[in-house]
N, C-alpha and C. Protein backbone atom coordinates (compact mmCIF):
# COMPACT_ATOMS: atom_id res chain seq x y z
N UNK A 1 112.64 44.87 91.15
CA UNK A 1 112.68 46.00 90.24
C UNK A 1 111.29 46.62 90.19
N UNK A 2 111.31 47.75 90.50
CA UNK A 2 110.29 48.70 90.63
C UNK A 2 109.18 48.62 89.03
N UNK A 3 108.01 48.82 88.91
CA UNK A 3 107.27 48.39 87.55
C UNK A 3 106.06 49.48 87.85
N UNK A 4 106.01 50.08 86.46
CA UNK A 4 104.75 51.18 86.45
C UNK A 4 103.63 50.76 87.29
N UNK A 5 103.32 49.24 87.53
CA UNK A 5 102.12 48.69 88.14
C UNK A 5 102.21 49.02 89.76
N UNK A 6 103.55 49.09 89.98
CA UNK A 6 104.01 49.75 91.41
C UNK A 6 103.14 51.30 91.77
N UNK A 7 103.87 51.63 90.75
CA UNK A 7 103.37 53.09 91.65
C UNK A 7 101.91 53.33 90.94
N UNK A 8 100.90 53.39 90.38
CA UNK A 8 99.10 53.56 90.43
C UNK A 8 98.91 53.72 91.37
N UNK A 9 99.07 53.39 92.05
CA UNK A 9 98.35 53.39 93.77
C UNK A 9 99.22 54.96 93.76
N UNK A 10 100.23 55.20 94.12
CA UNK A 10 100.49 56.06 94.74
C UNK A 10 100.25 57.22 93.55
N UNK A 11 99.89 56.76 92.40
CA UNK A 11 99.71 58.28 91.63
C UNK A 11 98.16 58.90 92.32
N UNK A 12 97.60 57.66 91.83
CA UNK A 12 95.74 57.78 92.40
C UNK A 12 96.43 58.31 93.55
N UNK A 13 96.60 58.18 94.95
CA UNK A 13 96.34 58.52 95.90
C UNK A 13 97.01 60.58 95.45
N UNK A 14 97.91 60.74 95.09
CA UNK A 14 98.51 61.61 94.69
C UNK A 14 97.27 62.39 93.69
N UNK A 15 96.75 62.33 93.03
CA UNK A 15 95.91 63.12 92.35
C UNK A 15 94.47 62.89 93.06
N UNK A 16 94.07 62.33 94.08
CA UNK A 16 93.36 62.40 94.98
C UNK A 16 93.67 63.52 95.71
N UNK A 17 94.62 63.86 96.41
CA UNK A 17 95.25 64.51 97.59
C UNK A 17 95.25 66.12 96.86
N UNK A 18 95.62 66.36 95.24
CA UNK A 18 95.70 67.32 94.84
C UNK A 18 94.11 68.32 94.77
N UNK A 19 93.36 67.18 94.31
CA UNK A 19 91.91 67.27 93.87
C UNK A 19 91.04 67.71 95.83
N UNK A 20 91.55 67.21 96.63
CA UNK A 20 91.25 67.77 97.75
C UNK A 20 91.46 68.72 98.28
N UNK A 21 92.80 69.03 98.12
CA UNK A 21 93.74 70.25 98.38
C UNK A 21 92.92 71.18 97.67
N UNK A 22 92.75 71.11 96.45
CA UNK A 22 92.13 72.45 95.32
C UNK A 22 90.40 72.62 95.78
N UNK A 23 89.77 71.54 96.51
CA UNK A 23 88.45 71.83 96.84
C UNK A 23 88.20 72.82 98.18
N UNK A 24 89.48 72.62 99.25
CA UNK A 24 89.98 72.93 100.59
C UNK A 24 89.66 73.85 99.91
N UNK A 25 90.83 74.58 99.18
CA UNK A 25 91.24 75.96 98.77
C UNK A 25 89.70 76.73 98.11
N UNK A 26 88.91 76.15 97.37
CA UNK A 26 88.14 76.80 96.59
C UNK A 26 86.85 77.42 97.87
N UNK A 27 86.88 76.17 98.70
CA UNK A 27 85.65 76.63 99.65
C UNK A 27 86.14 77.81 100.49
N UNK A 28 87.34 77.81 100.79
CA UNK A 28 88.07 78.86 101.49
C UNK A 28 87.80 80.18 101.03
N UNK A 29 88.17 80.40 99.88
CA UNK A 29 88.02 81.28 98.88
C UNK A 29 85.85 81.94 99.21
N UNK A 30 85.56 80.80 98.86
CA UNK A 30 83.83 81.02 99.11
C UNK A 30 83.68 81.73 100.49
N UNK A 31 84.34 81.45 101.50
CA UNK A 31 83.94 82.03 102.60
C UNK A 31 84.50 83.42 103.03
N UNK A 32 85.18 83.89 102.55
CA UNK A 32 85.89 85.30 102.27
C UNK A 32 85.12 86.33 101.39
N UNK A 33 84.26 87.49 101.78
CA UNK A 33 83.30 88.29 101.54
C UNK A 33 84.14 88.94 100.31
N UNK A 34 83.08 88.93 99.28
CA UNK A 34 83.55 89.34 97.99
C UNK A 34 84.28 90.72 98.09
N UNK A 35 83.24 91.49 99.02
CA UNK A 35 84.06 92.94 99.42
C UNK A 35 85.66 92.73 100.11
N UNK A 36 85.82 91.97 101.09
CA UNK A 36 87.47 91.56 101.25
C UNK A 36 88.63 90.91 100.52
N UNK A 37 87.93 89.91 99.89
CA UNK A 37 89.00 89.68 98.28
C UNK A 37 89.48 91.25 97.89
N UNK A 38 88.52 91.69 97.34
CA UNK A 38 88.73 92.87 96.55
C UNK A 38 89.83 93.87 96.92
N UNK A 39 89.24 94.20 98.71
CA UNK A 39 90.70 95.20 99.24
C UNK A 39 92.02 94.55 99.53
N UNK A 40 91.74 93.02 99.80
CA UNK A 40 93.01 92.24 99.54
C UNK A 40 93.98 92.31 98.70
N UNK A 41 93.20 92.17 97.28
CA UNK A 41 93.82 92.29 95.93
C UNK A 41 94.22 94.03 95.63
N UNK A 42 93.18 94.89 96.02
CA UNK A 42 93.56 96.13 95.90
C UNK A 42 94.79 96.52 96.75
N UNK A 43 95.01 95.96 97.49
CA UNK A 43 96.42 96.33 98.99
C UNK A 43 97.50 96.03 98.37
N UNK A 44 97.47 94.83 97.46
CA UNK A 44 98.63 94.14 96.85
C UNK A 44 99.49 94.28 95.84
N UNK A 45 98.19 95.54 95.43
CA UNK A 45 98.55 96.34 93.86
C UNK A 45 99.40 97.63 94.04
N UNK A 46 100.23 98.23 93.24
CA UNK A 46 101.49 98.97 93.52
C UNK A 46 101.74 99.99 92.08
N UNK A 47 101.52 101.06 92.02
CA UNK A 47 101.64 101.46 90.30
C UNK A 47 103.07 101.74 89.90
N UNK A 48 103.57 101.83 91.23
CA UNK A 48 105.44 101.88 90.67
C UNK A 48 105.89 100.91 90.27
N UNK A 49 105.68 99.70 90.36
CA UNK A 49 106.16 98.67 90.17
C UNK A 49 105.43 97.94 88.54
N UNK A 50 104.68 98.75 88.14
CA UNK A 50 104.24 97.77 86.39
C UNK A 50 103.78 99.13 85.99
N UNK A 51 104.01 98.75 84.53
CA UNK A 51 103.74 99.84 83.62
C UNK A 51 101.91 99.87 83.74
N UNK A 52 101.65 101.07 82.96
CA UNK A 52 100.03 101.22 83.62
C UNK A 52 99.23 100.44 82.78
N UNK A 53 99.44 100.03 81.79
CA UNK A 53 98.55 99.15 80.82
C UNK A 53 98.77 97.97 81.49
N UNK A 54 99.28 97.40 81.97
CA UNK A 54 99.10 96.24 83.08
C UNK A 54 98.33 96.02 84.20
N UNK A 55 98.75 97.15 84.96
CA UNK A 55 98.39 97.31 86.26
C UNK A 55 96.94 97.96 85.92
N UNK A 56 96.78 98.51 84.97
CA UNK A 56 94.85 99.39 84.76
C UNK A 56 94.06 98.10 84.61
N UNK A 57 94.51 97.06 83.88
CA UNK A 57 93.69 95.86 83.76
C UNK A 57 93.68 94.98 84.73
N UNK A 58 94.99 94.83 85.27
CA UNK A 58 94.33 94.24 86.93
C UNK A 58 93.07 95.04 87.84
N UNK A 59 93.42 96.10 87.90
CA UNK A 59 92.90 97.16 88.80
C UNK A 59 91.27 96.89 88.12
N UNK A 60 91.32 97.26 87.06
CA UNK A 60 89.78 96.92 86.41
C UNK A 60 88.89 95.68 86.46
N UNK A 61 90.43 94.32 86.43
CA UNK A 61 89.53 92.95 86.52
C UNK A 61 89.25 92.55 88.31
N UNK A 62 89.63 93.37 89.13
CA UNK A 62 89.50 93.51 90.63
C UNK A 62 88.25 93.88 90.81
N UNK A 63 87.82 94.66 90.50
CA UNK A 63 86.40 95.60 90.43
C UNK A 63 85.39 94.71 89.84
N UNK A 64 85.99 94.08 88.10
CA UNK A 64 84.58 93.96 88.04
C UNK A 64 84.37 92.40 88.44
N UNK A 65 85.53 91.63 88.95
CA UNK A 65 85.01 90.54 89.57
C UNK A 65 84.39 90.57 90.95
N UNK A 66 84.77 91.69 91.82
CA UNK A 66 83.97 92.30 92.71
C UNK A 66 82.78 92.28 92.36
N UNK A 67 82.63 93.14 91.32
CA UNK A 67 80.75 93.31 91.72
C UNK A 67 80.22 92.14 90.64
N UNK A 68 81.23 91.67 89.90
CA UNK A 68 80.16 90.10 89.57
C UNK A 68 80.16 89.53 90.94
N UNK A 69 80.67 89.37 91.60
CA UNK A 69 80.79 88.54 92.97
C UNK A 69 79.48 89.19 94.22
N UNK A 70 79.84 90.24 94.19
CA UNK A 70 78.94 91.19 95.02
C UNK A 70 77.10 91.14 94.49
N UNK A 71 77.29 91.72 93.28
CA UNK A 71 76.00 91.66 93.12
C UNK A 71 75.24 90.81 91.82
N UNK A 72 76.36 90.06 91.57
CA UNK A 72 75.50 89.17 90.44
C UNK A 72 75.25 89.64 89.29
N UNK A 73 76.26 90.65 88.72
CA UNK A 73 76.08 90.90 87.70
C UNK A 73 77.53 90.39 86.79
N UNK A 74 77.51 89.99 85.54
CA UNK A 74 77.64 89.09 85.16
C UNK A 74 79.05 89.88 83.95
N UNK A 75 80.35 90.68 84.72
CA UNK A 75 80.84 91.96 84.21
C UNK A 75 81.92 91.62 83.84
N UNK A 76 82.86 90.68 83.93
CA UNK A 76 83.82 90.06 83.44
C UNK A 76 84.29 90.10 81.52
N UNK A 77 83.08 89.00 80.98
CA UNK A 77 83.11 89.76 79.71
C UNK A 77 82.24 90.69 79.03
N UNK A 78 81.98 91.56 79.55
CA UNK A 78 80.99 92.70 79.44
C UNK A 78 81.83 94.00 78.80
N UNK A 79 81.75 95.16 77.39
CA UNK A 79 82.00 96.14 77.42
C UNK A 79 81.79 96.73 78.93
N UNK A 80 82.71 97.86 78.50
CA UNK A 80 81.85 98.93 79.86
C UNK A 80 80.84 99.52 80.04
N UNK A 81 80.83 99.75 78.70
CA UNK A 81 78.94 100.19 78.41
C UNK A 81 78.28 99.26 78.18
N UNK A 82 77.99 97.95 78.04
CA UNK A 82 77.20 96.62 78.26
C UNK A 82 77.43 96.90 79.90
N UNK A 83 78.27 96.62 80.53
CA UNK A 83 78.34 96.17 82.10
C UNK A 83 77.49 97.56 82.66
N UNK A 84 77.78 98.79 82.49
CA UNK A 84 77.55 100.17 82.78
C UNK A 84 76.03 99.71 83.09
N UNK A 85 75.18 99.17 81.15
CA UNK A 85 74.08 99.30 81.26
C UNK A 85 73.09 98.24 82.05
N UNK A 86 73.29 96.89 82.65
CA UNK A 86 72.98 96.47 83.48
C UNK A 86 73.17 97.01 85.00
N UNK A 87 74.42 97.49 85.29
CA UNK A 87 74.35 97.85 86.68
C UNK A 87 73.51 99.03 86.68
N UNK A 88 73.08 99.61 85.77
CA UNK A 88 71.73 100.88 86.17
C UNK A 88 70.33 100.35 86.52
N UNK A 89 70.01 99.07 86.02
CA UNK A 89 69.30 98.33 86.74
C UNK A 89 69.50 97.46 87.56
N UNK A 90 70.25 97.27 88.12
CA UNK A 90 70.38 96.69 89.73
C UNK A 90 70.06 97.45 90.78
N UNK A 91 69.13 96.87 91.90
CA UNK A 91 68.74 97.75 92.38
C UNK A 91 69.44 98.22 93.83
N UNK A 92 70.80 97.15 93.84
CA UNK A 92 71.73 97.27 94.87
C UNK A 92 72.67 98.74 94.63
N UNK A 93 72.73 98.84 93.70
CA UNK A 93 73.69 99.58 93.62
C UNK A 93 72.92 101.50 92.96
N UNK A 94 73.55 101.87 94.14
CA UNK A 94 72.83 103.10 94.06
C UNK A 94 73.42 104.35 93.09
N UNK A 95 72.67 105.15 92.91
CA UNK A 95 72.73 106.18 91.46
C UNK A 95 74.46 106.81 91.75
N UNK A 96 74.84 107.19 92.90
CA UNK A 96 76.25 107.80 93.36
C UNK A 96 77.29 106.41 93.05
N UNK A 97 77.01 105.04 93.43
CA UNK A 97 77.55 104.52 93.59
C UNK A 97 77.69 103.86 91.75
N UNK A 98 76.72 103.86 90.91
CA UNK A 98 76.98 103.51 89.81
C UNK A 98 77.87 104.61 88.93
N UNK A 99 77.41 106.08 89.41
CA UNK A 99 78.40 107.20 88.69
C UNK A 99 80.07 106.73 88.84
N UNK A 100 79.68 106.52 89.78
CA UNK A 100 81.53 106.57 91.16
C UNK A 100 82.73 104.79 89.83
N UNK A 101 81.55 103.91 89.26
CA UNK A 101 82.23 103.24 89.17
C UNK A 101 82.08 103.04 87.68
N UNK A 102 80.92 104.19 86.53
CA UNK A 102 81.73 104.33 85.79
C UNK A 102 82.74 105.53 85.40
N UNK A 103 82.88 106.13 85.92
CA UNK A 103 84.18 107.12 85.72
C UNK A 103 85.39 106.20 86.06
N UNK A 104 85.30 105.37 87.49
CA UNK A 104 86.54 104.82 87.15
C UNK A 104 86.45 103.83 85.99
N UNK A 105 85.86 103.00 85.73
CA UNK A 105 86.47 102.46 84.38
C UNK A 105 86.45 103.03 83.07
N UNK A 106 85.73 104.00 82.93
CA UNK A 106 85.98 105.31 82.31
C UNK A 106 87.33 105.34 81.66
N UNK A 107 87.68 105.72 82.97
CA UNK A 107 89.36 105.81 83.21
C UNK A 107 90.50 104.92 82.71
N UNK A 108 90.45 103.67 83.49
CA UNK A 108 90.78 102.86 82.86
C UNK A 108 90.52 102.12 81.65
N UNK A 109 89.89 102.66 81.35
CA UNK A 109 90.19 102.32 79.24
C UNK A 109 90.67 103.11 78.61
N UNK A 110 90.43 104.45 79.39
CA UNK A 110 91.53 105.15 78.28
C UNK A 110 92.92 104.77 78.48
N UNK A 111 93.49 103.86 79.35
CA UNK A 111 94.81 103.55 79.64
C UNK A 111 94.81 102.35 78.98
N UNK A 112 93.77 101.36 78.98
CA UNK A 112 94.00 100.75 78.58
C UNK A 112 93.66 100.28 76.78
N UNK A 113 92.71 101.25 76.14
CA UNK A 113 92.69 101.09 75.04
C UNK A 113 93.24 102.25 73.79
N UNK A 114 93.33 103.47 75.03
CA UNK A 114 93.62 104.78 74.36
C UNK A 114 95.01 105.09 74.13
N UNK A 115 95.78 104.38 75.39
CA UNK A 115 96.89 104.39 75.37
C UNK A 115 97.38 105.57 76.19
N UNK A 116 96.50 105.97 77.54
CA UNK A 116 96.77 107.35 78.42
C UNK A 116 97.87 106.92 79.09
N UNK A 117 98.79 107.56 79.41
CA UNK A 117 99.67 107.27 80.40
C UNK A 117 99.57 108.02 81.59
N UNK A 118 98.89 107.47 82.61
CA UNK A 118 98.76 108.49 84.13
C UNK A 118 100.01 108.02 85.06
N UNK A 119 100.26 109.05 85.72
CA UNK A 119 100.96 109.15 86.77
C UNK A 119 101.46 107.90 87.51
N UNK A 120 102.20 107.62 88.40
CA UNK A 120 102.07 106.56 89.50
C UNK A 120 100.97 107.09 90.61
N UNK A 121 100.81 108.81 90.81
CA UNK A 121 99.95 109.52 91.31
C UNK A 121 98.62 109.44 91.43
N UNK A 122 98.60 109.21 89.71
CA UNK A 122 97.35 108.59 89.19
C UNK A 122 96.57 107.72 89.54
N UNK A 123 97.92 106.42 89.34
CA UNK A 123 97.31 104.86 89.59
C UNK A 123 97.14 104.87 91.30
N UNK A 124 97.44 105.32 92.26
CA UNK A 124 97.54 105.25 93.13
C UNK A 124 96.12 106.04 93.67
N UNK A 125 95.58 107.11 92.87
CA UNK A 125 94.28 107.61 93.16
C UNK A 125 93.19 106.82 92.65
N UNK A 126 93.73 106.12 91.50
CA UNK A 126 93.10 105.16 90.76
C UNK A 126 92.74 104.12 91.84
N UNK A 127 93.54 103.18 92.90
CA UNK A 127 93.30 102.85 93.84
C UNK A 127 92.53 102.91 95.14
N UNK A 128 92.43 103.99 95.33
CA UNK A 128 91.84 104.63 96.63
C UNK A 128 90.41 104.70 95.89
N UNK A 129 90.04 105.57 94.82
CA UNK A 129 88.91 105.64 93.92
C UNK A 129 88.38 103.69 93.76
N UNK A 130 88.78 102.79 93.51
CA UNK A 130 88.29 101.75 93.74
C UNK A 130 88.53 101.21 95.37
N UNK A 131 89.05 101.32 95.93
CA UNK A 131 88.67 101.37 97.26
C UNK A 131 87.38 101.90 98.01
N UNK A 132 87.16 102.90 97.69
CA UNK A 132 85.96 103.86 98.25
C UNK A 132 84.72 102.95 97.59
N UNK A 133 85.08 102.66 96.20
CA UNK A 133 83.81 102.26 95.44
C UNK A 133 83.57 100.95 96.53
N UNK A 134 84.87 99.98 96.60
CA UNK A 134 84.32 99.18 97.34
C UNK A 134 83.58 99.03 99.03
N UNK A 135 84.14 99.86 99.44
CA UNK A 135 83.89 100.47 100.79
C UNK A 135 82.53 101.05 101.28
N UNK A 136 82.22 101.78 99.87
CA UNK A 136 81.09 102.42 99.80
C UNK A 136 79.37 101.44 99.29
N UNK A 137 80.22 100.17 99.10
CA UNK A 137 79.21 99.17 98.23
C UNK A 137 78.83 97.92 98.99
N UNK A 138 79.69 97.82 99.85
CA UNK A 138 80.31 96.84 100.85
C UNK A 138 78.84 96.27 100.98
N UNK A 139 78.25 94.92 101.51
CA UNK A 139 77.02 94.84 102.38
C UNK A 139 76.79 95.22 103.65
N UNK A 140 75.81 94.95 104.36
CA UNK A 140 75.93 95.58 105.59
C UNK A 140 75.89 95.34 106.12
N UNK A 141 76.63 94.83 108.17
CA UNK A 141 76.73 93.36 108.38
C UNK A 141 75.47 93.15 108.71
N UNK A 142 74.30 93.64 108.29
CA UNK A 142 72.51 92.50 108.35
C UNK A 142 72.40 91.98 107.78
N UNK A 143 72.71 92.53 106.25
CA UNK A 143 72.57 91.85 105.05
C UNK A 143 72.65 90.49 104.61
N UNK A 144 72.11 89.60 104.51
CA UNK A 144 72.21 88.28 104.47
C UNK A 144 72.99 88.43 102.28
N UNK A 145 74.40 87.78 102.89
CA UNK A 145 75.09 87.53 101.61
C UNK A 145 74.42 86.02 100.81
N UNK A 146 74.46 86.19 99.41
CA UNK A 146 73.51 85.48 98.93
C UNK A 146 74.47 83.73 98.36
């Protein structure tokens, strides 16, 4: 008759195997350029398919884990005007390229706190507009990623 003392071994080995699996995965993740996550996640996103107060806060938490990822700024729980006002001192990110990315989140707060309802037209320019930002921000392949 089978006894809890039986299977330990095979749990340990079992939460071993999980705990490996999730380290596999995390380094994987590390080696994938913060700029390619981003258009990954941006490719995957769809505005016909979720209402826009959903989809504006994905679209927004895409971006700014991007450029926490990209340039080390720290935008996740940041207002937009807290995050806004650090990325004006970074010196990666240039005066076009800081305009370009607050208008879009600009944008997306008024959807998401104002309660705007844009287009699927919208969200879909809303897309391309964070696309470009990322495209336009990208490193360069000399650039030694940090």
């Amino acid at each position: 008759v089978p006894t809890p003392e039986n299977y330990i071994p095979q749990l340990i080995l079992a939460v071993i195997a999980v705990l490996v699996v999730n380290r596999i995965n995390k380094s994987k993740d590390a080696l994938v350029p913060p700029h390619q996550q981003a258009m990954f996640a941006l490719n995957s996103l769809d505005p016909s398919t979720s209402e826009s107060h959903p989809f504006y806060i994905e679209l927004s938490d895409i971006i700014r884990t991007y450029v926490e990822s990209r340039f080390q700024i720290h935008a996740s729980e940041q207002t937009t005007r807290e995050f806004l006002q650090h990325a004006k001192q970074h010196p990666q990110l240039e005066h076009m390229d800081r305009k370009s990315l607050a208008e879009f989140l600009v944008a997306a707060d008024l959807v998401k706190f104002a309660r705007h309802e844009p287009s699927t037209q919208q969200g879909r320019g809303a897309i391309n507009q964070a696309k470009t930002f990322v495209e336009d921000t990208k490193p360069l392949e000399l650039e030694v990623m940090p």
